[in-house]
Protein backbone atom coordinates (compact mmCIF):
# COMPACT_ATOMS: atom_id res chain seq x y z
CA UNK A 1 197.89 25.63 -54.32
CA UNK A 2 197.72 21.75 -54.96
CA UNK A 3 193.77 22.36 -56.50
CA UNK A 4 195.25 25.01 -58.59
CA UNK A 5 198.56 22.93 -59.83
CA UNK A 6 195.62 20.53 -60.56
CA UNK A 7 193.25 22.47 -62.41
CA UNK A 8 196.07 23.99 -64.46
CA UNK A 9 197.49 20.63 -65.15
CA UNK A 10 193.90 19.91 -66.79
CA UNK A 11 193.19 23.00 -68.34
CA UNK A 12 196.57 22.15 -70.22
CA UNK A 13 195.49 18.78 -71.10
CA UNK A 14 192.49 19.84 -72.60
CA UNK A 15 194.19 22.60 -74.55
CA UNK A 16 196.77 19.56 -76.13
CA UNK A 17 199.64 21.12 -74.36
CA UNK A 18 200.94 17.82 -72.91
CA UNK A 19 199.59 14.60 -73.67
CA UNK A 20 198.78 11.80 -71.27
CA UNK A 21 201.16 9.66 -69.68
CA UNK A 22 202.31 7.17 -71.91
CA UNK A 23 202.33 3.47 -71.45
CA UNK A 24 206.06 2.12 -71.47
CA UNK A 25 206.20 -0.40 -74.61
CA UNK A 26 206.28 -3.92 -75.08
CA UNK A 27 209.29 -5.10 -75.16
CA UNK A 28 210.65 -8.15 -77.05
CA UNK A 29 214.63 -9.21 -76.79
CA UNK A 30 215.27 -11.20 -79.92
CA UNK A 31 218.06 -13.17 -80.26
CA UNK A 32 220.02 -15.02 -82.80
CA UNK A 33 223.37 -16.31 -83.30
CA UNK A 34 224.05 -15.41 -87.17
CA UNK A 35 225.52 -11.59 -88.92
CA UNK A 36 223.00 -9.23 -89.64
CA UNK A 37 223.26 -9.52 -93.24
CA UNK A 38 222.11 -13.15 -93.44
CA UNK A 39 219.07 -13.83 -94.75
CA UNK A 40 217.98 -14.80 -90.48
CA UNK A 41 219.60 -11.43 -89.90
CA UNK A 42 217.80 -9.83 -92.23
CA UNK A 43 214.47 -11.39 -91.52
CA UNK A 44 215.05 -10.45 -87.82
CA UNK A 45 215.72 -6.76 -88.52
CA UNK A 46 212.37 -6.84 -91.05
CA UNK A 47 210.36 -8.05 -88.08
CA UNK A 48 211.32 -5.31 -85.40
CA UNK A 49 210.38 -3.04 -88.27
CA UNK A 50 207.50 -4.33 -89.01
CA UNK A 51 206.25 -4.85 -85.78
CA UNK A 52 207.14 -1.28 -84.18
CA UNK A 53 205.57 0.25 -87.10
CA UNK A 54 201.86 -2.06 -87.13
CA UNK A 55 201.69 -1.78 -83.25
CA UNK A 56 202.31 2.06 -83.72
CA UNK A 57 205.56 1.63 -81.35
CA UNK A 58 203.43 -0.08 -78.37
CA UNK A 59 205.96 -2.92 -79.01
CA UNK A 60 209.66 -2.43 -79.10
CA UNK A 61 211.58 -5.28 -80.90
CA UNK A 62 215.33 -5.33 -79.57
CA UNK A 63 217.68 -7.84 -82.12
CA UNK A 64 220.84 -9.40 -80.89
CA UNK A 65 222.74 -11.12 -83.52
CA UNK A 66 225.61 -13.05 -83.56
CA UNK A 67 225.30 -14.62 -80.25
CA UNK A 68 225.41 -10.93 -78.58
CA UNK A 69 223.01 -12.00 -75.97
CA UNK A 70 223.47 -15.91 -75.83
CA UNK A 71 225.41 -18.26 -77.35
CA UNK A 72 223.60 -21.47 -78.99
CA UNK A 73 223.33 -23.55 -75.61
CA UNK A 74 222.14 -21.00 -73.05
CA UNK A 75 219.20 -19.54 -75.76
CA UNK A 76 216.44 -22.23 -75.56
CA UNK A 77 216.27 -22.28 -71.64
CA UNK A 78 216.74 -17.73 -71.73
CA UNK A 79 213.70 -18.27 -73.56
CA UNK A 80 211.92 -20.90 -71.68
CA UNK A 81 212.90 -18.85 -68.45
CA UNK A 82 211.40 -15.82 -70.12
CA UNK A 83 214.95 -13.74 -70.23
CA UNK A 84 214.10 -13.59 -74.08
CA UNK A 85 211.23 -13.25 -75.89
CA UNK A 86 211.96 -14.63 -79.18
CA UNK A 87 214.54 -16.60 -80.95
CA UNK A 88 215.43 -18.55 -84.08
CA UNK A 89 217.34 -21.74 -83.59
CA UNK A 90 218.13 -24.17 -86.16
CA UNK A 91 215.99 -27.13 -86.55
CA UNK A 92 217.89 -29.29 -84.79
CA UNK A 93 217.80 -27.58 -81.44
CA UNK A 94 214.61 -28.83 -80.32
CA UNK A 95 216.61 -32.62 -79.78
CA UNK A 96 217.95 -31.71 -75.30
CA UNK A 97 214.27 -30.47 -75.17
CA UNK A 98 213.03 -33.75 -75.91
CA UNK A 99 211.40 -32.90 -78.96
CA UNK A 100 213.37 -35.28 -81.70
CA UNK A 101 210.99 -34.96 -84.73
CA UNK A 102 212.65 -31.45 -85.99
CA UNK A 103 215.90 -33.73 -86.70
CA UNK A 104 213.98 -34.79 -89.51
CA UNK A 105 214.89 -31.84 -91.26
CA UNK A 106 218.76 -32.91 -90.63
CA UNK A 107 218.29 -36.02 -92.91
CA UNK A 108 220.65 -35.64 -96.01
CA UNK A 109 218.48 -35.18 -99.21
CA UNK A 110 215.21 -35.30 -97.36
CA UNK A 111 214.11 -32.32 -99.25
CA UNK A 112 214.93 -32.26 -102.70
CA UNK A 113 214.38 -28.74 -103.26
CA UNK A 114 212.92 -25.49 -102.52
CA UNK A 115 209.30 -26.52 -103.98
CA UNK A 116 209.32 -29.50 -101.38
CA UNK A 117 210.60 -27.40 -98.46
CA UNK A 118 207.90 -24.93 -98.79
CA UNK A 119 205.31 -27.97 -99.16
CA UNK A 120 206.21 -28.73 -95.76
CA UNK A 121 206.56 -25.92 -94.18
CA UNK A 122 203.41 -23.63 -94.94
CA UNK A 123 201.41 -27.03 -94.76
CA UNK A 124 199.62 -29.50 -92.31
CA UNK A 125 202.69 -31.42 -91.76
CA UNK A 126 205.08 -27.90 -90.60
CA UNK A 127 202.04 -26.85 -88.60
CA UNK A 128 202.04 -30.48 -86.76
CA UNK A 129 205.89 -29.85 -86.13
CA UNK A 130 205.17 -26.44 -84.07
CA UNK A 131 202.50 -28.03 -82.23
CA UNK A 132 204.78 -29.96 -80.50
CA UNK A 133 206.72 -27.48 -79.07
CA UNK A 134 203.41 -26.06 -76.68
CA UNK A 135 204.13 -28.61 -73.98
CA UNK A 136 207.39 -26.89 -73.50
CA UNK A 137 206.35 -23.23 -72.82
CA UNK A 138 207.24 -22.31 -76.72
CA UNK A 139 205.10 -20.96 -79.33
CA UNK A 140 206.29 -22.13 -82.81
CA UNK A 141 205.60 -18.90 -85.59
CA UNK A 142 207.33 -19.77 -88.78
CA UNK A 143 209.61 -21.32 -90.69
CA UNK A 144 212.83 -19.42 -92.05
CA UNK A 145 215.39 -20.41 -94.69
CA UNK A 146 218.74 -20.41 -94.79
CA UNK A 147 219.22 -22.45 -97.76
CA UNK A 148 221.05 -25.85 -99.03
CA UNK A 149 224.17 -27.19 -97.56
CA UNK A 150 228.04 -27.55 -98.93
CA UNK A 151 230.62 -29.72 -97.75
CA UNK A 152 233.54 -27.84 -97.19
CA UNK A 153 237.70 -28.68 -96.11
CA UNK A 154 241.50 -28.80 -96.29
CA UNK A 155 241.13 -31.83 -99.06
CA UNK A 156 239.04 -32.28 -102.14
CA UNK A 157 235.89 -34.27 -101.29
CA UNK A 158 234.26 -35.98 -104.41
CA UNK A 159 233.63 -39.44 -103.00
CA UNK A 160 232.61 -41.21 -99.76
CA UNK A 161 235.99 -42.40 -99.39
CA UNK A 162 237.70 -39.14 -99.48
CA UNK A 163 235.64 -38.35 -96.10
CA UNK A 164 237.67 -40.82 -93.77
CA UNK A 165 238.82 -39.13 -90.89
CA UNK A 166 237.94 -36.04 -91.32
CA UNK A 167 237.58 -33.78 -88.45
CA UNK A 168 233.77 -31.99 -89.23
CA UNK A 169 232.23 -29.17 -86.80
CA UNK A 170 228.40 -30.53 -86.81
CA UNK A 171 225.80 -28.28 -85.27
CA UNK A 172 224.05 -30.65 -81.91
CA UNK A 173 221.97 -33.11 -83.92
CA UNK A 174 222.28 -37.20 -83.68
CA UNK A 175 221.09 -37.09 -87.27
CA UNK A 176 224.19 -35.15 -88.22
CA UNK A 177 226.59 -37.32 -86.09
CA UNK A 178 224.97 -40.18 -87.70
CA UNK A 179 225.98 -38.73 -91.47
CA UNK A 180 229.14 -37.89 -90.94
CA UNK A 181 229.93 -41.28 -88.86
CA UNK A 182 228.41 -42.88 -92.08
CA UNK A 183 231.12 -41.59 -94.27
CA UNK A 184 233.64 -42.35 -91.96
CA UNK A 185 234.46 -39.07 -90.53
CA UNK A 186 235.21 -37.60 -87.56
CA UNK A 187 231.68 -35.22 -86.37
CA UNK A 188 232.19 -32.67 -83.30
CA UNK A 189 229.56 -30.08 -82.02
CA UNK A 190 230.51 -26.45 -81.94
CA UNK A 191 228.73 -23.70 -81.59
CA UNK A 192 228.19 -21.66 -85.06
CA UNK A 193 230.30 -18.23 -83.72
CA UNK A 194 233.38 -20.35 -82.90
CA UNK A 195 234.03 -22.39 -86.87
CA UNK A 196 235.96 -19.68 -88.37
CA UNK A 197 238.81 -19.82 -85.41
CA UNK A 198 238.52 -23.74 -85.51
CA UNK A 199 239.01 -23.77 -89.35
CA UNK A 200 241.94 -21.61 -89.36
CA UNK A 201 243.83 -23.04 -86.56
CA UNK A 202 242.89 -26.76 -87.60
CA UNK A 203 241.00 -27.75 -84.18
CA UNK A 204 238.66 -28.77 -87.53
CA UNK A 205 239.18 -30.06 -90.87
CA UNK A 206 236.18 -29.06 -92.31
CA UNK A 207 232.40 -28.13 -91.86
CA UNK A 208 228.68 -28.01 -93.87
CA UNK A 209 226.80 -24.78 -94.13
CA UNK A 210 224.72 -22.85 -96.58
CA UNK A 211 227.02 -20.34 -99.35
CA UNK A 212 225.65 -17.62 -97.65
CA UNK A 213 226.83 -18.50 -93.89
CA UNK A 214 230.20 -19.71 -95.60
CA UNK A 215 231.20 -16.26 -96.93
CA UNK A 216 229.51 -14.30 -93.95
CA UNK A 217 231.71 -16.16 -91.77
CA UNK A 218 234.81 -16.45 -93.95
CA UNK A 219 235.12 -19.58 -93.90
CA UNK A 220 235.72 -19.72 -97.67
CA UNK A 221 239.12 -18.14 -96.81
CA UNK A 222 240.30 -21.29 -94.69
CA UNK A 223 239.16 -23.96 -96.58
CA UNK A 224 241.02 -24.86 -99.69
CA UNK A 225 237.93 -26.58 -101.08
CA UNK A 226 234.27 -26.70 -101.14
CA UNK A 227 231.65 -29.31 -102.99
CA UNK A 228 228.77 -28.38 -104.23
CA UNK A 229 226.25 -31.23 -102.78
CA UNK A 230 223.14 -29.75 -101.96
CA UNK A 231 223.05 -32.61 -99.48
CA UNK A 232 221.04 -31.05 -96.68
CA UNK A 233 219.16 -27.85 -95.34
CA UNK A 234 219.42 -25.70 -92.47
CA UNK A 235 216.42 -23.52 -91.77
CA UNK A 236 215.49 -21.86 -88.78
CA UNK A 237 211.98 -22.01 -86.57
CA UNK A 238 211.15 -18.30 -85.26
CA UNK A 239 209.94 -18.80 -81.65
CA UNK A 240 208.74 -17.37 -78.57
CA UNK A 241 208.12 -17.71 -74.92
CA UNK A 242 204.18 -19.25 -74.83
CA UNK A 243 203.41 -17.18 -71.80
CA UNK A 244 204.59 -14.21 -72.69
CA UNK A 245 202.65 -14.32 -76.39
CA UNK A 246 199.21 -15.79 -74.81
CA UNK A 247 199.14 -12.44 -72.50
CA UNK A 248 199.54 -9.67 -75.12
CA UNK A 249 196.47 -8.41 -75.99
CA UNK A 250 194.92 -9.93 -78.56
CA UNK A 251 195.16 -6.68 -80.93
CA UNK A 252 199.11 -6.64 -80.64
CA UNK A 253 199.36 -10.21 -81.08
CA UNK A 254 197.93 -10.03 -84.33
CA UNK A 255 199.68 -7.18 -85.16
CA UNK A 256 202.76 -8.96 -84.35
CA UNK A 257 201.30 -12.16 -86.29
CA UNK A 258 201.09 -10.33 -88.98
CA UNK A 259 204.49 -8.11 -89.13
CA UNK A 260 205.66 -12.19 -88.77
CA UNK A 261 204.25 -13.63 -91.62
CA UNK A 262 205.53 -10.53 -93.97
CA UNK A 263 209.32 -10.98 -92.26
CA UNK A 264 208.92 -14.74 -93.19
CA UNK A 265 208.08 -14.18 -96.86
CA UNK A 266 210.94 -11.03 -97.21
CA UNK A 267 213.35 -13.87 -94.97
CA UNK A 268 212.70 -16.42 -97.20
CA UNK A 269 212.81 -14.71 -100.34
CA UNK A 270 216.01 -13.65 -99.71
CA UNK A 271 217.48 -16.67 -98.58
CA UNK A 272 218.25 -17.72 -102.31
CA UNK A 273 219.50 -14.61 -103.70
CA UNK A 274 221.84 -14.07 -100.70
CA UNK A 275 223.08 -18.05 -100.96
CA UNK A 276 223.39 -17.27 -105.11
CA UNK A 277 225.12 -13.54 -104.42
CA UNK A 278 227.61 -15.48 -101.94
CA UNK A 279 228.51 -18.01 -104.30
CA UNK A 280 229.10 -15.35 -107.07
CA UNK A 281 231.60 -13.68 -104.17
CA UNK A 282 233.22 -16.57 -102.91
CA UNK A 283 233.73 -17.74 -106.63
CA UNK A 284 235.36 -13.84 -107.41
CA UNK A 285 237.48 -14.31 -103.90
CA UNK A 286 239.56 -17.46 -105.68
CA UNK A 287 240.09 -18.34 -102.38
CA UNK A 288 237.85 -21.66 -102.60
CA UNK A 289 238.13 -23.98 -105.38
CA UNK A 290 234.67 -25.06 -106.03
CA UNK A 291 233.96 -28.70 -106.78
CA UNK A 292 231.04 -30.36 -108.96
CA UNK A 293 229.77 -33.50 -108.41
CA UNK A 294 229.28 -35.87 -111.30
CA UNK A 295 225.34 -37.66 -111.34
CA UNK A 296 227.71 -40.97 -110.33
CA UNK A 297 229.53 -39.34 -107.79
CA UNK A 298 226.04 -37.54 -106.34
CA UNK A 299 224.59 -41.14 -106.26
CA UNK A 300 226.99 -42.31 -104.52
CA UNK A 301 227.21 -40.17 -101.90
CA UNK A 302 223.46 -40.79 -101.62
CA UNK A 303 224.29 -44.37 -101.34
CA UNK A 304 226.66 -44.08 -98.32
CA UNK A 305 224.04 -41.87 -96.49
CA UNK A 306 221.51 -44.35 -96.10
CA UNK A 307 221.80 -45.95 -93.19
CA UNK A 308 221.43 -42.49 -91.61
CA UNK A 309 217.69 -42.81 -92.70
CA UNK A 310 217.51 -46.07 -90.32
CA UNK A 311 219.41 -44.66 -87.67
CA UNK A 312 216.97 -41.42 -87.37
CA UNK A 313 213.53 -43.40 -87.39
CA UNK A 314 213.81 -44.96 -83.95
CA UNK A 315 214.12 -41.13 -82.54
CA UNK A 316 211.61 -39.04 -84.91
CA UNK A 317 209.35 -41.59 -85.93
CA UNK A 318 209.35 -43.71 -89.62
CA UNK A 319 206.00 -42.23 -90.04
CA UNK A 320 207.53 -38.71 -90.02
CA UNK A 321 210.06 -39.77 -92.13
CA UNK A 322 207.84 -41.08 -94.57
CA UNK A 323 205.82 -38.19 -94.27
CA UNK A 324 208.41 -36.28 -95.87
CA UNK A 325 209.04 -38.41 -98.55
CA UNK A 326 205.77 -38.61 -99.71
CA UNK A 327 205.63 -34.53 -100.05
CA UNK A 328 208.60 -35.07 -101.97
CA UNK A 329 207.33 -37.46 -104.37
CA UNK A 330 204.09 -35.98 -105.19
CA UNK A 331 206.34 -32.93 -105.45
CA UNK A 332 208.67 -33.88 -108.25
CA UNK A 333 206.31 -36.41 -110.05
């Protein structure tokens, strides 16, 4: 009986009536701590289509967002463990890790605009960044956007001066503490999920983010105010566990490289529509009154920033620093 169950079982096989066992797929858990419909959100969700579809479903991309999986501190060592695959922290997370040169992102007007930023980031000097982050079990893929920064609070802030004492929820970066310290106010690390409930019940006075994450989030409905500085940029660095990406065959990893580098351009290009459609809806809401700085009251806030600059280089190197200002330069001249 067993010979014949076998020789049926064949005979089947050979006629297409069942198909061989298949292998279970790849699976990768990513995770990220923004709403779907940010441009990181977006990006992450164009990825797992991406890559299911070029790997003809021998990978399976699972997405947590909004800190579904882990919140900001626990991601970097789920990943490092190998709990998660992938993530896409901020810039600034790299700093616990021991890897301090990301921070120079952090640095207020460092990058001048979008022509800069993408200088730096699909050159030498963002491919020198993601090196560093080998000795650490991570594999550095790209470079996402989220866009400029706003100052945002319970007071009209046009000047240095009006920052004094001012409560601000900072994302974990020295660089940031530095800023805010250097206009007098008062900087304290939260994790992104938990600023709406810190706005509205006053645990915070205020916060920086791009227009997009500030009408995602709400925030725009509990804070009376927000400036228009343009004063820094968050951006994210997609990343994944070195082991696990060094053992997938080589035909899925560039499968996966490439379903990457088409998320980053359809991430990145919508970065600046989302962060203009936001402003359009937060300006609709009248819920925010939107401020404009004068060129004299710009300068000056570049003025009181300064000493951040000085403050950064003993952590992510002058040479970095100067790096960066050279792309700007020959970027704008």
């Amino acid at each position: 009986m067993r010979t014949f169950a076998i020789a049926a079982s064949v005979a089947a096989l050979a006629l297409g009536l069942v198909g061989p066992a298949s292998a279970d797929p790849i699976i990768i858990k990513f995770s990220h701590v923004v709403a779907t419909d940010t441009p990181k959100g977006k990006g992450a969700e164009k990825f797992k289509e991406l890559a299911e579809k070029y790997t003809g479903g021998k990978v399976k991309v699972e997405v947590y967002p909004n800190s579904t999986l882990y919140k900001d501190k626990e991601e970097l060592e789920a990943l490092q463990l190998g709990s998660v695959q992938m993530l896409a922290p901020s810039n600034s997370k790299f700093g616990p890790l021991g890897i301090r040169e990301f921070e120079v992102f952090d640095l207020p007007y460092i990058l001048p605009d979008l022509k800069t930023l993408r200088k730096v980031t699909e050159g030498p000097l963002g491919a020198k960044l993601l090196k560093l982050l080998d000795a650490k079990g991570i594999t550095g893929l790209a470079y996402w956007d989220n866009g400029f920064k706003q100052m945002s609070a319970n007071k009209k802030l046009v000047s240095p001066a009006d920052y004094q004492g001012v409560k601000f929820r900072i994302q974990s970066s020295r660089v940031l503490q530095a800023q805010f310290k250097a206009l007098g106010s008062l900087p304290q690390v939260m994790a992104f999920s938990e600023v709406y409930q810190a706005l509205q019940t006053g645990v915070v006075d205020g916060q920086e983010n791009t227009w997009s994450n500030i009408y995602t989030q709400k925030m725009h409905e509990v804070q009376k105010y927000i400036t228009e500085t343009n004063h820094g940029y968050i951006g994210y660095v997609v990343i994944v566990n070195k082991k696990f990406w060094d053992d997938l065959p080589a035909d899925i990893r560039d499968q996966l490289s490439k379903a990457m580098k088409e998320a980053t351009a359809f991430s990145n290009a919508q970065s600046q529509k989302e962060n203009d459609d936001a402003l359009a809806e937060i300006k609709k809401s009248g819920k925010s009154e939107i401020i404009k700085l004068t060129p004299e009251q710009d300068e000056a806030m570049r003025k009181a920033m300064e000493p951040v600059y000085k403050d950064a280089a003993g952590r992510v190197g002058q040479a970095l620093i100067d790096e960066f200002q050279k792309e700007a330069k020959s970027t704008t001249n």
